[in-house]
Protein backbone atom coordinates (compact mmCIF):
# COMPACT_ATOMS: atom_id res chain seq x y z
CA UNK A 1 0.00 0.00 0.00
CA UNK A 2 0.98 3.45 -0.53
CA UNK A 3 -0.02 6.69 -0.17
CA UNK A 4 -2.00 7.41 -3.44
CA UNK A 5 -4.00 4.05 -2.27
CA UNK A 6 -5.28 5.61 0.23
CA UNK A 7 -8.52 7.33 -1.24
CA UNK A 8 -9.39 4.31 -2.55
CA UNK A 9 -8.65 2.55 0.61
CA UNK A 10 -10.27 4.87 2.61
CA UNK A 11 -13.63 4.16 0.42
CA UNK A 12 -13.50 0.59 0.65
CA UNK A 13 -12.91 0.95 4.71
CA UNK A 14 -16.26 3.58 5.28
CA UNK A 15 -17.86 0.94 2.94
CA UNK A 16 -17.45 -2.42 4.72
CA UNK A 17 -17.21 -0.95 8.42
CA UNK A 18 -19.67 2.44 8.51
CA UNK A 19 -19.69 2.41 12.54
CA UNK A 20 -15.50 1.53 13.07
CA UNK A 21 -13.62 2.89 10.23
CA UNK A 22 -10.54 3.93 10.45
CA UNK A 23 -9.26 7.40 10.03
CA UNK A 24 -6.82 8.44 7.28
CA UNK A 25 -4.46 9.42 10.35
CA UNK A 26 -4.91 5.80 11.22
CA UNK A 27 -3.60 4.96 7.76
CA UNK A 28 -0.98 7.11 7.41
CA UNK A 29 0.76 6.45 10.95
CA UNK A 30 0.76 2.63 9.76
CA UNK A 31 2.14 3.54 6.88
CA UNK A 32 4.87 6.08 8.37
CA UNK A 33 6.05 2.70 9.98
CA UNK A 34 6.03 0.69 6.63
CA UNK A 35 8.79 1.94 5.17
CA UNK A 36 12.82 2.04 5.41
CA UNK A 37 15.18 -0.71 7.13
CA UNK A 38 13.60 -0.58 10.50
CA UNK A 39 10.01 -0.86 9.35
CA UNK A 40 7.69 -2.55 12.01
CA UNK A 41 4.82 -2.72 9.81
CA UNK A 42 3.37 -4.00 5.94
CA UNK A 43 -0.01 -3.00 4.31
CA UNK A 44 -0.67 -4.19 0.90
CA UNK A 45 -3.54 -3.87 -1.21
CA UNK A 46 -5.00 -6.50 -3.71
CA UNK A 47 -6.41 -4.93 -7.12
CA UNK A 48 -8.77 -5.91 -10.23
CA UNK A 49 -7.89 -5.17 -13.61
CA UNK A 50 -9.21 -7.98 -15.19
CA UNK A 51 -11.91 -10.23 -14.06
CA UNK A 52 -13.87 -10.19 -11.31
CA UNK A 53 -11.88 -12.41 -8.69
CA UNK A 54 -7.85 -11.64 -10.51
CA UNK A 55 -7.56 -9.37 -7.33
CA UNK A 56 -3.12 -9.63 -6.57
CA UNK A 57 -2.16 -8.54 -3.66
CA UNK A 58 0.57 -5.53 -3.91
CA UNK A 59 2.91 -4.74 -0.76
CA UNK A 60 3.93 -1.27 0.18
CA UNK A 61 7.05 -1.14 -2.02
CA UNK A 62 5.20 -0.36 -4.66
CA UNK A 63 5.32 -1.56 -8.85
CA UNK A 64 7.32 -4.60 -8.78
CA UNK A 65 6.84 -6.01 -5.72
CA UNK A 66 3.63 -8.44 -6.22
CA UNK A 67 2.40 -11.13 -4.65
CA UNK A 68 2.21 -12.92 -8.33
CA UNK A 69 -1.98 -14.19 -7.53
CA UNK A 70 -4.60 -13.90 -10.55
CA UNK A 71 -1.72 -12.14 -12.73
CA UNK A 72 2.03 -12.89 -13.97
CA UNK A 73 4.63 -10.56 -11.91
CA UNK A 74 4.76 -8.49 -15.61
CA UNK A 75 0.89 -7.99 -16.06
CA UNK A 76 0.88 -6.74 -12.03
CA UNK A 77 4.13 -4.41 -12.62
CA UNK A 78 2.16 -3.01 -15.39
CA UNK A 79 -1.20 -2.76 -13.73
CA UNK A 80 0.37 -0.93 -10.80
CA UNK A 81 2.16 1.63 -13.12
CA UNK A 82 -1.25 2.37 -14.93
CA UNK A 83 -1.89 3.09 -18.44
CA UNK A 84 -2.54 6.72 -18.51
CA UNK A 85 1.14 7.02 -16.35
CA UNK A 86 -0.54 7.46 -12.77
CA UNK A 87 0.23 5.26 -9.84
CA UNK A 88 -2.88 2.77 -10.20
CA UNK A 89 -4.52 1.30 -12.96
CA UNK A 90 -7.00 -1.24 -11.16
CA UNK A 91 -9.72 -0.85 -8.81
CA UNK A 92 -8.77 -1.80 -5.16
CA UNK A 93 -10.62 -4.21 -3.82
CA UNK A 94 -8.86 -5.57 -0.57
CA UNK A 95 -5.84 -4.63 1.60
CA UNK A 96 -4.66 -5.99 4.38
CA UNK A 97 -1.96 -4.73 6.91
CA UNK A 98 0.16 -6.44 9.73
CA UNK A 99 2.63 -4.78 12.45
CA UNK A 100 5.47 -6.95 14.00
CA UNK A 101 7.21 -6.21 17.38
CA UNK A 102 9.48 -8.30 19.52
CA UNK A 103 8.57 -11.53 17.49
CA UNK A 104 4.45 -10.94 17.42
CA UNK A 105 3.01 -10.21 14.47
CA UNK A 106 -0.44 -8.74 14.69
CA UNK A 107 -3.18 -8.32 12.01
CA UNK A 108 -4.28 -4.58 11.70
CA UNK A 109 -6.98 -5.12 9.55
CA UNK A 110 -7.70 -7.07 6.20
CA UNK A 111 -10.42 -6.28 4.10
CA UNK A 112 -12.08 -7.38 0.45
CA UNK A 113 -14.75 -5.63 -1.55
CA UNK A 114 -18.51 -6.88 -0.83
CA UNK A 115 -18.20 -8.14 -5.04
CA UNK A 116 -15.30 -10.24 -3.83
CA UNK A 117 -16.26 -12.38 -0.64
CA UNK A 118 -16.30 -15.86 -1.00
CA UNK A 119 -13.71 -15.50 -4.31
CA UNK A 120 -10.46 -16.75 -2.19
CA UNK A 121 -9.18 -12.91 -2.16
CA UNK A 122 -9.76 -12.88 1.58
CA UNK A 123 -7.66 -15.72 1.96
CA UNK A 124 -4.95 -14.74 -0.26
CA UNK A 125 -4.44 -11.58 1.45
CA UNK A 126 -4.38 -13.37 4.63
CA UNK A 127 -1.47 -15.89 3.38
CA UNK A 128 0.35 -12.54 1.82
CA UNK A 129 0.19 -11.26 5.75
CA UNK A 130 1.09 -14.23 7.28
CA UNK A 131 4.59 -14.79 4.52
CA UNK A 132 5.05 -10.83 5.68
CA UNK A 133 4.90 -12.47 9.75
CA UNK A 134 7.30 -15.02 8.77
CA UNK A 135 9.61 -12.54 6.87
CA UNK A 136 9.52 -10.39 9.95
CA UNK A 137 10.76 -13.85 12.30
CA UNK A 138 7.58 -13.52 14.24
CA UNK A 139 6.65 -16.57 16.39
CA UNK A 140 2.98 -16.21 16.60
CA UNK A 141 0.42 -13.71 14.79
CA UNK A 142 -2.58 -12.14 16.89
CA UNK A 143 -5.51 -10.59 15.67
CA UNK A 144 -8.71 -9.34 16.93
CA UNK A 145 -12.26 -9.53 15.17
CA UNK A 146 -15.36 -8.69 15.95
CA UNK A 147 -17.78 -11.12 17.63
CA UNK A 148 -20.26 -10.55 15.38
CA UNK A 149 -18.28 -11.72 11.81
CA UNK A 150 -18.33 -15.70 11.80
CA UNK A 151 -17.38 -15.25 8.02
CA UNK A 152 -14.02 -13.53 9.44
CA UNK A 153 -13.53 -16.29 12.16
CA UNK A 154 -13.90 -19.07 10.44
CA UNK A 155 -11.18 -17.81 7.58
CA UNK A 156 -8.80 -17.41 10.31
CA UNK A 157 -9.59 -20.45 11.94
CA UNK A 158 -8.80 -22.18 9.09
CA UNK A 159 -5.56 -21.02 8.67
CA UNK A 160 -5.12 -22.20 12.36
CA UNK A 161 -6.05 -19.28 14.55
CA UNK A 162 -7.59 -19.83 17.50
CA UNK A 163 -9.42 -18.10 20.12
CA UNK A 164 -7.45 -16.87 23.42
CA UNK A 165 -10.00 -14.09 24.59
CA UNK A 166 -12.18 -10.78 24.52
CA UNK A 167 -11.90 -7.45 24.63
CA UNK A 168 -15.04 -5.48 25.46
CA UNK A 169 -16.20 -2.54 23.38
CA UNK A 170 -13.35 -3.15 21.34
CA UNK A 171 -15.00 -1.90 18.45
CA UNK A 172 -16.62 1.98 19.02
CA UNK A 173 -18.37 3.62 18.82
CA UNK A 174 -20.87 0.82 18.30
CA UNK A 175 -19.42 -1.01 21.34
CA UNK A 176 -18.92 -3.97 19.92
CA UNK A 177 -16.71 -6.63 21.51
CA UNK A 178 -13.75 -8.29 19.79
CA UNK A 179 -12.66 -11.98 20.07
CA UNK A 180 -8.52 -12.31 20.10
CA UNK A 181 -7.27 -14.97 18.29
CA UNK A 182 -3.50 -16.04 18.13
CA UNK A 183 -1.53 -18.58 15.40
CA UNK A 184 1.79 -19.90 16.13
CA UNK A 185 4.22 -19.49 13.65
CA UNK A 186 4.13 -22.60 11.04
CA UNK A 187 6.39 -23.39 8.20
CA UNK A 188 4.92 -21.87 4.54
CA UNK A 189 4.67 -26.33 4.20
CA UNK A 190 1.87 -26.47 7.16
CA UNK A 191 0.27 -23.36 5.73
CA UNK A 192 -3.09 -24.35 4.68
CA UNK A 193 -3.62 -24.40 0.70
CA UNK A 194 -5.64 -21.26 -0.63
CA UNK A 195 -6.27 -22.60 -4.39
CA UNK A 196 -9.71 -23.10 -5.15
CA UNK A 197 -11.46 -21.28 -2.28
């Protein structure tokens, strides 16, 4: 992700979460963290310029550094350059962003277009986060989610999360509590398969 994704970013987050989005301060802090040799943090964003369901996840570094999913590395290198010369060419239609400190890696947020759930992007952005945790050396991966999305939990319990506790009125303002999961760190060889989901 980078900073001229985040209008389209910010759309997709007022969108999915109207009560508990997060602010473009939000985004920008995480991303003031994303960048340079002692980066804590990695947001990418997945994008369509094809059909529906080619969404390839893109990490903050910008044109050249895909995750190569629904497109060769030299159709995503051009996508991300755009046609008309700016920054973007396809429509964003997930991101996903994880921080890492002191061996924990921890989930931000992750997040597909309405058009895409139940495509695999969900699921592709997760693996893409949980490569970024193992890049990063972290043992285990937290994340919270709200009590309320089974379609969430049981996405991360398939890739082997599993539930540790709550925090209340996680979520505000609609006071909505969060369950905390946590995933040990596995090999990418006991990483569950995403093709075909």
């Amino acid at each position: 992700m980078r900073w001229w994704d985040l209008d389209p970013v910010l759309e997709l987050e007022r969108d999915l979460f109207p009560e508990d989005a997060w602010s473009p301060g939000m985004f920008w802090s995480e991303l003031a963290h994303a960048r340079g040799p002692l980066a804590t943090r990695r947001y990418l964003v997945a994008e369509v310029a094809g059909p529906p369901g080619w969404g390839s996840p893109r990490t903050e570094s910008g044109g050249g550094a895909v995750e190569g999913i629904g497109v060769s590395p030299a159709q995503a290198e051009s996508s991300a350059r755009g046609s008309s010369g700016d920054r973007r060419a396809g429509r964003i239609v997930g991101y996903g962003g994880l921080a890492a400190i002191d061996g924990t890696g921890d989930v931000q947020t992750i997040a597909t277009a309405r058009d895409q759930w139940g495509s695999g992007l969900g699921a592709r952005l997760l693996s893409a986060l949980l490569a970024t945790a193992t890049d990063f050396e972290c043992h285990e991966v937290l994340l919270e989610v709200r009590v309320d999305n089974a379609r969430a939990q049981r996405l991360y319990e398939r890739f082997g999360f599993e539930p540790i506790g709550f925090r209340r009125g996680y979520y505000q303002p609609g006071n909505v509590d969060a369950l905390v999961m946590r995933r040990p760190s596995q090999t990418s060889s006991e990483a569950p398969s995403v093709q075909g989901t």
